[in-house]
PDB file of N, CA and C in Angstrom:
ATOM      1  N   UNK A   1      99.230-187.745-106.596  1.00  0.00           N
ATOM      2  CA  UNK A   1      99.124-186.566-105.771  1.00  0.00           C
ATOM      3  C   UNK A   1      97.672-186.077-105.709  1.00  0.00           C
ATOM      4  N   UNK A   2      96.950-186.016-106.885  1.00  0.00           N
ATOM      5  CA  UNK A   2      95.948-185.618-106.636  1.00  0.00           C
ATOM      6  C   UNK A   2      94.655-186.336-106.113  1.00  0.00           C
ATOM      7  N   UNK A   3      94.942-187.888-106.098  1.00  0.00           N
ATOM      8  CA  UNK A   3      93.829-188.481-105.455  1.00  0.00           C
ATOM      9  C   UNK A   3      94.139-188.410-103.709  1.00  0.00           C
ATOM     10  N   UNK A   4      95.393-188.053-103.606  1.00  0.00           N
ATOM     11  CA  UNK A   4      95.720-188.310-102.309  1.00  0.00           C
ATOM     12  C   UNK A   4      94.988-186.718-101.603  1.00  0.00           C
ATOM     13  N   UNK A   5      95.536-185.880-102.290  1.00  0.00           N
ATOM     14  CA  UNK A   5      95.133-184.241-101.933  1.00  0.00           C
ATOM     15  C   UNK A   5      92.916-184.606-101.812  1.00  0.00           C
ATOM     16  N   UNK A   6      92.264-184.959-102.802  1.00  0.00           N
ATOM     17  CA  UNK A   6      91.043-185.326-102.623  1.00  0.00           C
ATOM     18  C   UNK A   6      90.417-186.225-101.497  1.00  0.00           C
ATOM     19  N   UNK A   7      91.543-187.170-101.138  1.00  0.00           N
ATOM     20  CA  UNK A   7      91.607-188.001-100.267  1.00  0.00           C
ATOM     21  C   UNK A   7      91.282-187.561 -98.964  1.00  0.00           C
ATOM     22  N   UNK A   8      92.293-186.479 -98.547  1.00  0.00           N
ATOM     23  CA  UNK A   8      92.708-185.675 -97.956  1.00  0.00           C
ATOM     24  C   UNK A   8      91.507-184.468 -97.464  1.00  0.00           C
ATOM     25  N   UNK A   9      90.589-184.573 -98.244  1.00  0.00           N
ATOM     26  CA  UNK A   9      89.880-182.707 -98.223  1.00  0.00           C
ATOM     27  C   UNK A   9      90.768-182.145 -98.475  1.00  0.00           C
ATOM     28  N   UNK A  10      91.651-182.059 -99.093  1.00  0.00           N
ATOM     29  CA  UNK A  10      92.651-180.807 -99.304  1.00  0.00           C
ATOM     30  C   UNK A  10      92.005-180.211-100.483  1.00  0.00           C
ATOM     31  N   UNK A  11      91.703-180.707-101.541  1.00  0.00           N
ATOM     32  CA  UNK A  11      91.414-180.310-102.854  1.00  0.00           C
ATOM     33  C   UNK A  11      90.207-180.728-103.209  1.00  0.00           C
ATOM     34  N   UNK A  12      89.661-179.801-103.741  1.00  0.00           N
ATOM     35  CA  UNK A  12      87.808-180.350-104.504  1.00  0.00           C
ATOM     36  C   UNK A  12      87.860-179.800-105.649  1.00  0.00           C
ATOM     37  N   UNK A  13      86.911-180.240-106.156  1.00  0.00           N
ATOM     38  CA  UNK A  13      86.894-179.916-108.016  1.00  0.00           C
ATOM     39  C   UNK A  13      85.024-180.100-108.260  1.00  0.00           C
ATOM     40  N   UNK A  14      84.645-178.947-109.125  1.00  0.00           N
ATOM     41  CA  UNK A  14      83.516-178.879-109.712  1.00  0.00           C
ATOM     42  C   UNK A  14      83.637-179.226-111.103  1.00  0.00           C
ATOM     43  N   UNK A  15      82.707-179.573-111.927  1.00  0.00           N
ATOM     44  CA  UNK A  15      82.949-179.677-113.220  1.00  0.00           C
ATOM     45  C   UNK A  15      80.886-179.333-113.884  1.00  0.00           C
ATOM     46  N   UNK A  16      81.168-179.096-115.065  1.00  0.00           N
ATOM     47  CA  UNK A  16      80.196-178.579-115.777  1.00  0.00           C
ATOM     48  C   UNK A  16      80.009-179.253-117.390  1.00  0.00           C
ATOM     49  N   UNK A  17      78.825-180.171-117.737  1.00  0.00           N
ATOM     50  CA  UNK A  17      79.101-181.033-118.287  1.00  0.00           C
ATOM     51  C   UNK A  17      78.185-180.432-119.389  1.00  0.00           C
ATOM     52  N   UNK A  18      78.369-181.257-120.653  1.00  0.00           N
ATOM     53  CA  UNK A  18      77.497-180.837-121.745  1.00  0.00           C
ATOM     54  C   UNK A  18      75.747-181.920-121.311  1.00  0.00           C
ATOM     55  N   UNK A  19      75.051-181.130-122.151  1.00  0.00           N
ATOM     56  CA  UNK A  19      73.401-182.044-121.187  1.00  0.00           C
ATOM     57  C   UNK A  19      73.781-183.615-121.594  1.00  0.00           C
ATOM     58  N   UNK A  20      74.125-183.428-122.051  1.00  0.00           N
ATOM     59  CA  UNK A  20      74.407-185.626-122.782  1.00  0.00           C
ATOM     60  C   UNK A  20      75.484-186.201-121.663  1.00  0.00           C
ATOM     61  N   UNK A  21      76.118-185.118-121.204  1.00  0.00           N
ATOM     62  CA  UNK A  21      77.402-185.832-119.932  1.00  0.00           C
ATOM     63  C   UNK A  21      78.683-186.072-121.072  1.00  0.00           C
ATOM     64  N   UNK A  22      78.241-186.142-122.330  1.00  0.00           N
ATOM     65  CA  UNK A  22      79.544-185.990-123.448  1.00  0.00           C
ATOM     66  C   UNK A  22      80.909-185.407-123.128  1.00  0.00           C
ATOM     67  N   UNK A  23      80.959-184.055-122.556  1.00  0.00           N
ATOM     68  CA  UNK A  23      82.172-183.377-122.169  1.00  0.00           C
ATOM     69  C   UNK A  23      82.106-182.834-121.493  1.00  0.00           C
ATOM     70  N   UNK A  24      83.207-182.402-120.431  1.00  0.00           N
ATOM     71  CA  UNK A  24      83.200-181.358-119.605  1.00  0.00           C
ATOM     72  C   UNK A  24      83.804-180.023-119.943  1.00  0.00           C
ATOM     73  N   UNK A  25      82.678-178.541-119.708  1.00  0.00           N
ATOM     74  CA  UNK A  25      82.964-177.779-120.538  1.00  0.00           C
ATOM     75  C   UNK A  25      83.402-176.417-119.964  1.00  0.00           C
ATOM     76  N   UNK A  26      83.102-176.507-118.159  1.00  0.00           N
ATOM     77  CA  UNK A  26      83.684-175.806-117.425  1.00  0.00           C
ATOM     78  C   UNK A  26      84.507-176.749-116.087  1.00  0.00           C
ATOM     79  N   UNK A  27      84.936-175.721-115.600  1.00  0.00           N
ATOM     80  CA  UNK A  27      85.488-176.434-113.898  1.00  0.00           C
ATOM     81  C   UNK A  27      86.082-175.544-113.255  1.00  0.00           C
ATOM     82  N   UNK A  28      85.999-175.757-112.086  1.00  0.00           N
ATOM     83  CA  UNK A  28      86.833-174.949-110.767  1.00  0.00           C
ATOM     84  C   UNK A  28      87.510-175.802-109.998  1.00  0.00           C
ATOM     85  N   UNK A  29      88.290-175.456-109.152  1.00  0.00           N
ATOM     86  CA  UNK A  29      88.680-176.225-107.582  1.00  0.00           C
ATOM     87  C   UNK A  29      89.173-175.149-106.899  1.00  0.00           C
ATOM     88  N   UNK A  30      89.158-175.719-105.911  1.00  0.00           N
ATOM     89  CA  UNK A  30      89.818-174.894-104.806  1.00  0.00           C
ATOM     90  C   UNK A  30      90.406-176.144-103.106  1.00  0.00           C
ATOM     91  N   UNK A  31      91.115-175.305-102.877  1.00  0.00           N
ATOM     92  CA  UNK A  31      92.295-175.884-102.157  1.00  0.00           C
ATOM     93  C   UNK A  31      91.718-175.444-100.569  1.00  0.00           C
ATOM     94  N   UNK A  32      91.689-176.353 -99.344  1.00  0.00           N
ATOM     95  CA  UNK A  32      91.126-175.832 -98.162  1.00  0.00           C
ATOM     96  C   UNK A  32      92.694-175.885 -97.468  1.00  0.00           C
ATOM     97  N   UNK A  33      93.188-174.517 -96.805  1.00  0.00           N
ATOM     98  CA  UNK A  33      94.063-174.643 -96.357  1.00  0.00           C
ATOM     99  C   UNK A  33      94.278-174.079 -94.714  1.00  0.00           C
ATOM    100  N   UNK A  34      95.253-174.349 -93.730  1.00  0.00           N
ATOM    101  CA  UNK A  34      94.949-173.784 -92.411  1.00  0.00           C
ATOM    102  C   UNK A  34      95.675-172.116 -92.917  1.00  0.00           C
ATOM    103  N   UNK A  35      94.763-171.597 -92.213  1.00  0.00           N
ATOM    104  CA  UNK A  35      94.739-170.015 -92.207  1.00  0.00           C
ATOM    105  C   UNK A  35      94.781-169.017 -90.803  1.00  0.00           C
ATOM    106  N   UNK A  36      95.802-168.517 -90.447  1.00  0.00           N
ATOM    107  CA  UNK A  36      95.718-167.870 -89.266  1.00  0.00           C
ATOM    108  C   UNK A  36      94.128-166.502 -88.912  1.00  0.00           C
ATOM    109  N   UNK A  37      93.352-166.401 -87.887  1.00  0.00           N
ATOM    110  CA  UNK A  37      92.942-165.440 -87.833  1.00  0.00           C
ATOM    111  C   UNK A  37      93.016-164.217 -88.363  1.00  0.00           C
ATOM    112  N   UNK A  38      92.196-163.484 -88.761  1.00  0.00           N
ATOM    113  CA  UNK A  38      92.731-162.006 -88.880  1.00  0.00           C
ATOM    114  C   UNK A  38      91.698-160.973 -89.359  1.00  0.00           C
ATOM    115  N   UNK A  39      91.534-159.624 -89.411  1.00  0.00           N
ATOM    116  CA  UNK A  39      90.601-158.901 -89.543  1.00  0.00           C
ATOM    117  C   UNK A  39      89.672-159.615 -89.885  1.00  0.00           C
ATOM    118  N   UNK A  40      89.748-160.245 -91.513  1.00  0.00           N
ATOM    119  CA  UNK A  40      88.801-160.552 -92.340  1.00  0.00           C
ATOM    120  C   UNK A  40      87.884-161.498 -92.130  1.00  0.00           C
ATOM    121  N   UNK A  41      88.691-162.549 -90.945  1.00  0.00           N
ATOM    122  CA  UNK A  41      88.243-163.710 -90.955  1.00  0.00           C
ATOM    123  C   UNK A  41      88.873-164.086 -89.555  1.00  0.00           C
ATOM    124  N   UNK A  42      88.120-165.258 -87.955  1.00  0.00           N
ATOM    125  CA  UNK A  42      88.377-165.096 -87.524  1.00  0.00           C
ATOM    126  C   UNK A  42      88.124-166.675 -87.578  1.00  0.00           C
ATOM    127  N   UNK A  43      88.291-167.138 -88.696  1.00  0.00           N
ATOM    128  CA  UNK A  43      88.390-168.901 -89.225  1.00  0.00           C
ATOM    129  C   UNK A  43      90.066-169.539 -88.790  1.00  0.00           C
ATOM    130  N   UNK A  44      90.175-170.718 -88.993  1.00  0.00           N
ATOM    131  CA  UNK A  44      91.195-171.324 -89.128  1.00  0.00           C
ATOM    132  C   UNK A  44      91.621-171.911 -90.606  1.00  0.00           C
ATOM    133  N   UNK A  45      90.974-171.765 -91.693  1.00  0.00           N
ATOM    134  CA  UNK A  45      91.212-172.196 -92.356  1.00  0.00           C
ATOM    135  C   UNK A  45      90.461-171.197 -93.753  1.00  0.00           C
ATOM    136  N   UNK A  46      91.236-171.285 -94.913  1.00  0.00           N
ATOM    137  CA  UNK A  46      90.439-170.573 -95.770  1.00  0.00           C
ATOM    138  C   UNK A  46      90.608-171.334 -96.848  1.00  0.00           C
ATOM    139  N   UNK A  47      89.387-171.328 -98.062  1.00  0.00           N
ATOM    140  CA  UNK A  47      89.189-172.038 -99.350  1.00  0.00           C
ATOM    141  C   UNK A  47      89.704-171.323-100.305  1.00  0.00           C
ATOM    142  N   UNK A  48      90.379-171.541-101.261  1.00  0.00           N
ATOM    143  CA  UNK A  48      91.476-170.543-102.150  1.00  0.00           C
ATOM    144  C   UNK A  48      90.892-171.425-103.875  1.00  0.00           C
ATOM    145  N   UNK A  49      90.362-170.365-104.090  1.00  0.00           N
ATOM    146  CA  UNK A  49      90.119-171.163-105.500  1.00  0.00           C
ATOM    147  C   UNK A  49      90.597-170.879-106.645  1.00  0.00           C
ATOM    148  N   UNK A  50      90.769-172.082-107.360  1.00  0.00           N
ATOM    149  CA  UNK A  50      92.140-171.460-108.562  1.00  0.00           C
ATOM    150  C   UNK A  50      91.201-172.912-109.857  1.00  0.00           C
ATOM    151  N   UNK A  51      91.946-172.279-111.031  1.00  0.00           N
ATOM    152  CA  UNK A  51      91.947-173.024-112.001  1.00  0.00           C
ATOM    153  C   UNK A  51      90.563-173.065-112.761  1.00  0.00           C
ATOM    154  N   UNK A  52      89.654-172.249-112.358  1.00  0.00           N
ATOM    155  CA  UNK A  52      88.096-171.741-112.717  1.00  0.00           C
ATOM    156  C   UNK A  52      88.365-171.457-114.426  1.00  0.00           C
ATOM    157  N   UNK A  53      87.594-172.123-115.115  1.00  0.00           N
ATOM    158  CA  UNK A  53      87.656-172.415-116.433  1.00  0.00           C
ATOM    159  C   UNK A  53      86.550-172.611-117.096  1.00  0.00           C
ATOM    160  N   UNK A  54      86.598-172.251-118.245  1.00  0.00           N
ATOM    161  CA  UNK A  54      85.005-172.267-119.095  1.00  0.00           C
ATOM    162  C   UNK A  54      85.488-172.234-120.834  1.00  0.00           C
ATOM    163  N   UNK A  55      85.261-173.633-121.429  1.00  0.00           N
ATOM    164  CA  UNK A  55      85.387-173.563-122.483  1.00  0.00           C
ATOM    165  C   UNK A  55      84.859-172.468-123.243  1.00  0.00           C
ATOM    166  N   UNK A  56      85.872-171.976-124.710  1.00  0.00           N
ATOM    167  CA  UNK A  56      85.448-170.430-125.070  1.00  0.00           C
ATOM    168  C   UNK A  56      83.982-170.813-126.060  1.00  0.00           C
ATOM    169  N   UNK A  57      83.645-171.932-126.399  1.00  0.00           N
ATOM    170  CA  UNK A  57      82.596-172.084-127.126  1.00  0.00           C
ATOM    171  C   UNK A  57      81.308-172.368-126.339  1.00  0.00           C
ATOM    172  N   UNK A  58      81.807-172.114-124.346  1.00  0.00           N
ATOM    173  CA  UNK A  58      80.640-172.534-124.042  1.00  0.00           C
ATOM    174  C   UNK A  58      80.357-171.111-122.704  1.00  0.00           C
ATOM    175  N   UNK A  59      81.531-170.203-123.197  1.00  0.00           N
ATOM    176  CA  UNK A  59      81.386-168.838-122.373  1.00  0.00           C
ATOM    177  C   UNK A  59      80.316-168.185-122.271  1.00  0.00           C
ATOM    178  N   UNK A  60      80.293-167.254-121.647  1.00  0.00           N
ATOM    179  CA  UNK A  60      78.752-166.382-121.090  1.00  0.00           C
ATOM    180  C   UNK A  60      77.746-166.733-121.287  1.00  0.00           C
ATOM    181  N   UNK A  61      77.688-167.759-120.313  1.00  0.00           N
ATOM    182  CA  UNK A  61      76.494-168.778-120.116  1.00  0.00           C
ATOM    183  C   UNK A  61      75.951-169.086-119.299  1.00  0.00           C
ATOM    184  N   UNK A  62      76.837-168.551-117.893  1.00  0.00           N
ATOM    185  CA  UNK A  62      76.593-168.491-116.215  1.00  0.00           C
ATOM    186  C   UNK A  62      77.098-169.548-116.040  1.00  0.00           C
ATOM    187  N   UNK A  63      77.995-170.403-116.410  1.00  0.00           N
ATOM    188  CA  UNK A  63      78.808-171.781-115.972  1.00  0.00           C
ATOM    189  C   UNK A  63      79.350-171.059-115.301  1.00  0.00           C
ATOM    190  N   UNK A  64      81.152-170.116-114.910  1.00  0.00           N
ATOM    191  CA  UNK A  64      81.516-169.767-114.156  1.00  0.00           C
ATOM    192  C   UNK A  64      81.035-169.648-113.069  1.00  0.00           C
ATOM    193  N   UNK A  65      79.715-168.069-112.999  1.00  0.00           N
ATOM    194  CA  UNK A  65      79.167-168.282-111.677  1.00  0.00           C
ATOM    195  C   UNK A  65      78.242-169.292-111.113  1.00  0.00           C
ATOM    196  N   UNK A  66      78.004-170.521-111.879  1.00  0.00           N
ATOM    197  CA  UNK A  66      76.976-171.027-111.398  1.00  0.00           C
ATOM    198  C   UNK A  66      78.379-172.094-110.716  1.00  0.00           C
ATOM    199  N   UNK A  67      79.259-172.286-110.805  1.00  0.00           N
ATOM    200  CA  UNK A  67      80.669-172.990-109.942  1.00  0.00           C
ATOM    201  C   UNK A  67      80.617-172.433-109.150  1.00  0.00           C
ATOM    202  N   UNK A  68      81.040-170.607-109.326  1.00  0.00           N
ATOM    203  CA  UNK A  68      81.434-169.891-107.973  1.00  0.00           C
ATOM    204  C   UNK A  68      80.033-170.190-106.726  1.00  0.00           C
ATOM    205  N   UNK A  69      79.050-170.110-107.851  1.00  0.00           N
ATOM    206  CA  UNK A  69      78.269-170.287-106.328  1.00  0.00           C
ATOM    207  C   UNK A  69      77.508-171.585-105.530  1.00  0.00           C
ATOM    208  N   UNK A  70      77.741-172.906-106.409  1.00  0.00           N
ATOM    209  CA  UNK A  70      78.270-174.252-106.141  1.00  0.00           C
ATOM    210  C   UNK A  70      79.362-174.491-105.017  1.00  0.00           C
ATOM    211  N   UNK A  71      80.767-173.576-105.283  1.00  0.00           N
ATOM    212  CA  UNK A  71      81.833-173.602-104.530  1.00  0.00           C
ATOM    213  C   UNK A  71      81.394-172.808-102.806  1.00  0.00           C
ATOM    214  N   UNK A  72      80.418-171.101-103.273  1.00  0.00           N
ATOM    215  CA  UNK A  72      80.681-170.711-102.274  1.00  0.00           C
ATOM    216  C   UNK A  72      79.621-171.797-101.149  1.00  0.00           C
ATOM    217  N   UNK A  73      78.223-172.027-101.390  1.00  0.00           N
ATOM    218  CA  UNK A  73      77.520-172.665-100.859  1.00  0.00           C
ATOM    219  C   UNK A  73      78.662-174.073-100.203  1.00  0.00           C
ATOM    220  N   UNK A  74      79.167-174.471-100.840  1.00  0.00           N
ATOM    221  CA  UNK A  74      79.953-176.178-100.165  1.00  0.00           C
ATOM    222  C   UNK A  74      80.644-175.438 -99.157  1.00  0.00           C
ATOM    223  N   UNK A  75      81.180-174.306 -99.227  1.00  0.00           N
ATOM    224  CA  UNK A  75      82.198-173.415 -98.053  1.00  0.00           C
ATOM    225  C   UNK A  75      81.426-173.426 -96.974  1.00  0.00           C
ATOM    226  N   UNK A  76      80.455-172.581 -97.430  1.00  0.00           N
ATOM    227  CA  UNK A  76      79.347-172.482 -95.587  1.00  0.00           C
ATOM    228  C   UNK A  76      79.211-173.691 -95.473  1.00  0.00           C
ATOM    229  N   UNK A  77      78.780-174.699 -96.168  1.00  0.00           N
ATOM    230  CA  UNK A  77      78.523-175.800 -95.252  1.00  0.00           C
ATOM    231  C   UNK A  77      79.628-176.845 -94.719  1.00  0.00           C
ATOM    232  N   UNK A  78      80.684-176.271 -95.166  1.00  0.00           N
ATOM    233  CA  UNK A  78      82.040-176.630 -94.289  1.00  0.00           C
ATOM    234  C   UNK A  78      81.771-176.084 -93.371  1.00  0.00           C
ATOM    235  N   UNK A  79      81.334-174.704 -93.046  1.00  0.00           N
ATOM    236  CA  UNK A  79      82.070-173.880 -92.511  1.00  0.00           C
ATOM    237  C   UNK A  79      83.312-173.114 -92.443  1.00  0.00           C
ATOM    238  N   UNK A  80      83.345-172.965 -93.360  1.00  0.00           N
ATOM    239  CA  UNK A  80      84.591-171.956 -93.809  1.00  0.00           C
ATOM    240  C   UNK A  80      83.845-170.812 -94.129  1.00  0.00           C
ATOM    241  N   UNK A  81      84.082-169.171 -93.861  1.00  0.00           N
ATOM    242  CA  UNK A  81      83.844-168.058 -93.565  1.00  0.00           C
ATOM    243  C   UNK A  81      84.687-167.340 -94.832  1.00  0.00           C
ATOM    244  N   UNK A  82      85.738-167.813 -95.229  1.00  0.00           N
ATOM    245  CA  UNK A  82      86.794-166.600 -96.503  1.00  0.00           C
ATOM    246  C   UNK A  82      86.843-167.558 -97.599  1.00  0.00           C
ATOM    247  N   UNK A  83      86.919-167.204 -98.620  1.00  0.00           N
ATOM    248  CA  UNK A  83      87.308-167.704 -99.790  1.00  0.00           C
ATOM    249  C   UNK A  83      88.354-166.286-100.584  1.00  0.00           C
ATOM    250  N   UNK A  84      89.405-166.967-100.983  1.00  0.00           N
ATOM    251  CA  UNK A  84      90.114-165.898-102.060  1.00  0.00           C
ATOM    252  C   UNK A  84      90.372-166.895-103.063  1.00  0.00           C
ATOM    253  N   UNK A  85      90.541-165.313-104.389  1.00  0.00           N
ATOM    254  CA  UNK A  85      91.306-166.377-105.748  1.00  0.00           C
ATOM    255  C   UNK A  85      92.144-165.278-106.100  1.00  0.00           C
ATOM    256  N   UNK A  86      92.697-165.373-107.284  1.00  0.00           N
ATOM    257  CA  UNK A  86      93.581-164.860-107.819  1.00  0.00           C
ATOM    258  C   UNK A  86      92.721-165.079-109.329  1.00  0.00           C
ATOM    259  N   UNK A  87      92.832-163.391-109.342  1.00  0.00           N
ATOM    260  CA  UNK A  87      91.685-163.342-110.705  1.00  0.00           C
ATOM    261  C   UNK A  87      92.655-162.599-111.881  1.00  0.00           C
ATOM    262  N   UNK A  88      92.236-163.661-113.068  1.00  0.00           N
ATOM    263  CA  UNK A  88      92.434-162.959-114.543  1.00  0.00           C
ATOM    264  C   UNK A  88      91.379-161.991-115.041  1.00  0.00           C
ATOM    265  N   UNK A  89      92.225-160.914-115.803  1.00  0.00           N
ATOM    266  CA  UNK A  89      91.881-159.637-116.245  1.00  0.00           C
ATOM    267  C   UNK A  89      90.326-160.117-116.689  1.00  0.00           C
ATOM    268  N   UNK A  90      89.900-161.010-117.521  1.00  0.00           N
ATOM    269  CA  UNK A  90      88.742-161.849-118.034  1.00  0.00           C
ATOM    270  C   UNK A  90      87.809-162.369-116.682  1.00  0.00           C
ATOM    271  N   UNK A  91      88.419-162.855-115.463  1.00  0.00           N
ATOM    272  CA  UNK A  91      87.132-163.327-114.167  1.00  0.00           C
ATOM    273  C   UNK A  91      87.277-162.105-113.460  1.00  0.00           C
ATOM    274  N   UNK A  92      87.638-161.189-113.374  1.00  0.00           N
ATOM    275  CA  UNK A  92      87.777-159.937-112.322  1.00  0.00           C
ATOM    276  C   UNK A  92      86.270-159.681-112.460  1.00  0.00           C
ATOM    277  N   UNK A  93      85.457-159.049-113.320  1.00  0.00           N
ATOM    278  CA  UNK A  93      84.266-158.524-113.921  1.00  0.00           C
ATOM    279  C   UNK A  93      83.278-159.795-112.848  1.00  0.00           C
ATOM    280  N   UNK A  94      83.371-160.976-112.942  1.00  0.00           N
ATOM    281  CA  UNK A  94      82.336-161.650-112.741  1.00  0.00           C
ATOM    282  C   UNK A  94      82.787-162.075-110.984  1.00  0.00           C
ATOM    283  N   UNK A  95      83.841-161.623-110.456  1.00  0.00           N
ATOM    284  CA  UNK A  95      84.051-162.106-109.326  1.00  0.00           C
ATOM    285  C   UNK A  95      83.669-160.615-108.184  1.00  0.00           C
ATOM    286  N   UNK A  96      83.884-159.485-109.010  1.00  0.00           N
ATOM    287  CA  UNK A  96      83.348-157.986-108.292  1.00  0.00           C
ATOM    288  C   UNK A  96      82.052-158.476-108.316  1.00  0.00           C
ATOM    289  N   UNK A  97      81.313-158.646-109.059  1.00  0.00           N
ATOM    290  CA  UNK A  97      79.937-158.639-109.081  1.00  0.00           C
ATOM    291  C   UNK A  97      79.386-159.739-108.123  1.00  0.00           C
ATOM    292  N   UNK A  98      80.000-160.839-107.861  1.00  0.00           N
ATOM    293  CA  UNK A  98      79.848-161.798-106.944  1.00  0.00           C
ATOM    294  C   UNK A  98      80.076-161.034-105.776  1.00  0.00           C
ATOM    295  N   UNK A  99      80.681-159.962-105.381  1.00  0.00           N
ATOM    296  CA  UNK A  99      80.642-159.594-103.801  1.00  0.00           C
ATOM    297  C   UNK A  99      82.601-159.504-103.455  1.00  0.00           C
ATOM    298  N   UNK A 100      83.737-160.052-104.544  1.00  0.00           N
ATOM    299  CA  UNK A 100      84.825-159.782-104.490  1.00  0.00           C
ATOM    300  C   UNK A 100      85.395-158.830-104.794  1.00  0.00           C
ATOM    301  N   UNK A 101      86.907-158.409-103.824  1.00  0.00           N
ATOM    302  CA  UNK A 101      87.714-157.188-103.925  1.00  0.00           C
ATOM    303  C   UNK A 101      89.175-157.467-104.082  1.00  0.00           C
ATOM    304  N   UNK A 102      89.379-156.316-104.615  1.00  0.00           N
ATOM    305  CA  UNK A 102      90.936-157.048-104.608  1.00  0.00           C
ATOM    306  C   UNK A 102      91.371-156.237-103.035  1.00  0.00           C
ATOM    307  N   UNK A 103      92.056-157.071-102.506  1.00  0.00           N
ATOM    308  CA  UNK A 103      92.990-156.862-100.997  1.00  0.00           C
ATOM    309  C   UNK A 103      93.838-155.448-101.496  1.00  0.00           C
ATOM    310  N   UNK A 104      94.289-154.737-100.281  1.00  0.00           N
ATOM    311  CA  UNK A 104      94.895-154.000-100.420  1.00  0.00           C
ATOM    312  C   UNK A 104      96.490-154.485-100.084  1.00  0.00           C
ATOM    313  N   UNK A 105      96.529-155.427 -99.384  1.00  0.00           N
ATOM    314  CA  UNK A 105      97.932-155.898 -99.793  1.00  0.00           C
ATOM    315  C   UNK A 105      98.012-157.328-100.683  1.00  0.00           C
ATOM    316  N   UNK A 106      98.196-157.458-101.974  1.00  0.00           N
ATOM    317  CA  UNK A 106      98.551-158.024-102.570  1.00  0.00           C
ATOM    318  C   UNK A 106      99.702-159.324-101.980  1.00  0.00           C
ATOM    319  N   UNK A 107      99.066-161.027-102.828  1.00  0.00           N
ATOM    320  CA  UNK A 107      99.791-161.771-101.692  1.00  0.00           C
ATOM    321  C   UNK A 107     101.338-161.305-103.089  1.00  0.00           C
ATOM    322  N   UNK A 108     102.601-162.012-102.649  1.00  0.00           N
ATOM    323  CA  UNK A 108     103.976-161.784-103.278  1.00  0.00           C
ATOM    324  C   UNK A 108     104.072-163.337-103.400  1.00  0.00           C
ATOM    325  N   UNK A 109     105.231-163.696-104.428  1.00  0.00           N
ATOM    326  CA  UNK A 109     105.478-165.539-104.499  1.00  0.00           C
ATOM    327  C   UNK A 109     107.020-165.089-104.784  1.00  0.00           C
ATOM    328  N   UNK A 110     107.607-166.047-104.091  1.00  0.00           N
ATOM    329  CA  UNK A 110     109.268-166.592-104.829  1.00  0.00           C
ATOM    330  C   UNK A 110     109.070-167.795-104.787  1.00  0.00           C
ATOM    331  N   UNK A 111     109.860-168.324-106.226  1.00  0.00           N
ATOM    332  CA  UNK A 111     110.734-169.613-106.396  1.00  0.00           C
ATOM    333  C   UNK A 111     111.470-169.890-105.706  1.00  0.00           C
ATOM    334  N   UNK A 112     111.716-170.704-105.362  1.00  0.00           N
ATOM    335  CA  UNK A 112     112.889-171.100-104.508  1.00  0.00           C
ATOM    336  C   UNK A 112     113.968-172.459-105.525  1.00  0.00           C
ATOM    337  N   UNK A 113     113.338-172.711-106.751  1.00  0.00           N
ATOM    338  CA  UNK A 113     113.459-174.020-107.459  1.00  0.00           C
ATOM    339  C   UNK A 113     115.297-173.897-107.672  1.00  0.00           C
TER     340      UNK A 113
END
């Protein structure tokens, strides 16, 4: 699934390595999906990024934002105009300061399983 989704442009992935290339000690991805018009954005498609991670022995170090802004730069040069994520109590702090808000309508999920 996931080489096919990469395959695809559907899915991209950053990663953040130790200087030797030894381990990888952060990462992001995000998902390009079709997106209807609307106030915010008058795109067809928006970049949704999830899974943004930073080993705790290698935290506050600017790995996170140096992804987020790896990720946002690859967006413009898609051309893609919106990016959203879904932020933990821990990335909220570093994603306000990047220029993010939380929406006033909140997205909702059901299972259907």
């Amino acid at each position: 699934m996931a080489r096919r989704c990469h395959a695809a442009g559907v899915y991209r992935a950053w990663l953040a390595e130790t200087t030797d290339a030894a381990s990888v000690v952060a990462g992001a991805g995000l998902s390009v999906i079709p997106w209807p018009p609307g106030p915010r954005s008058l795109g067809d498609r928006l970049a949704f990024v999830y899974n943004v991670y930073t080993e705790p022995e290698h935290r506050h170090r600017g790995l996170a934002r140096r992804l987020m802004t790896t990720i946002h730069d690859w967006c413009r040069g898609e051309g893609l105009d919106a990016v959203a994520l879904n932020a933990s109590e821990f990335g909220q702090p570093l994603y306000e300061d990047m220029g993010y808000h939380v929406a006033p309508n909140p997205m909702m999920y059901l299972s259907l399983k």
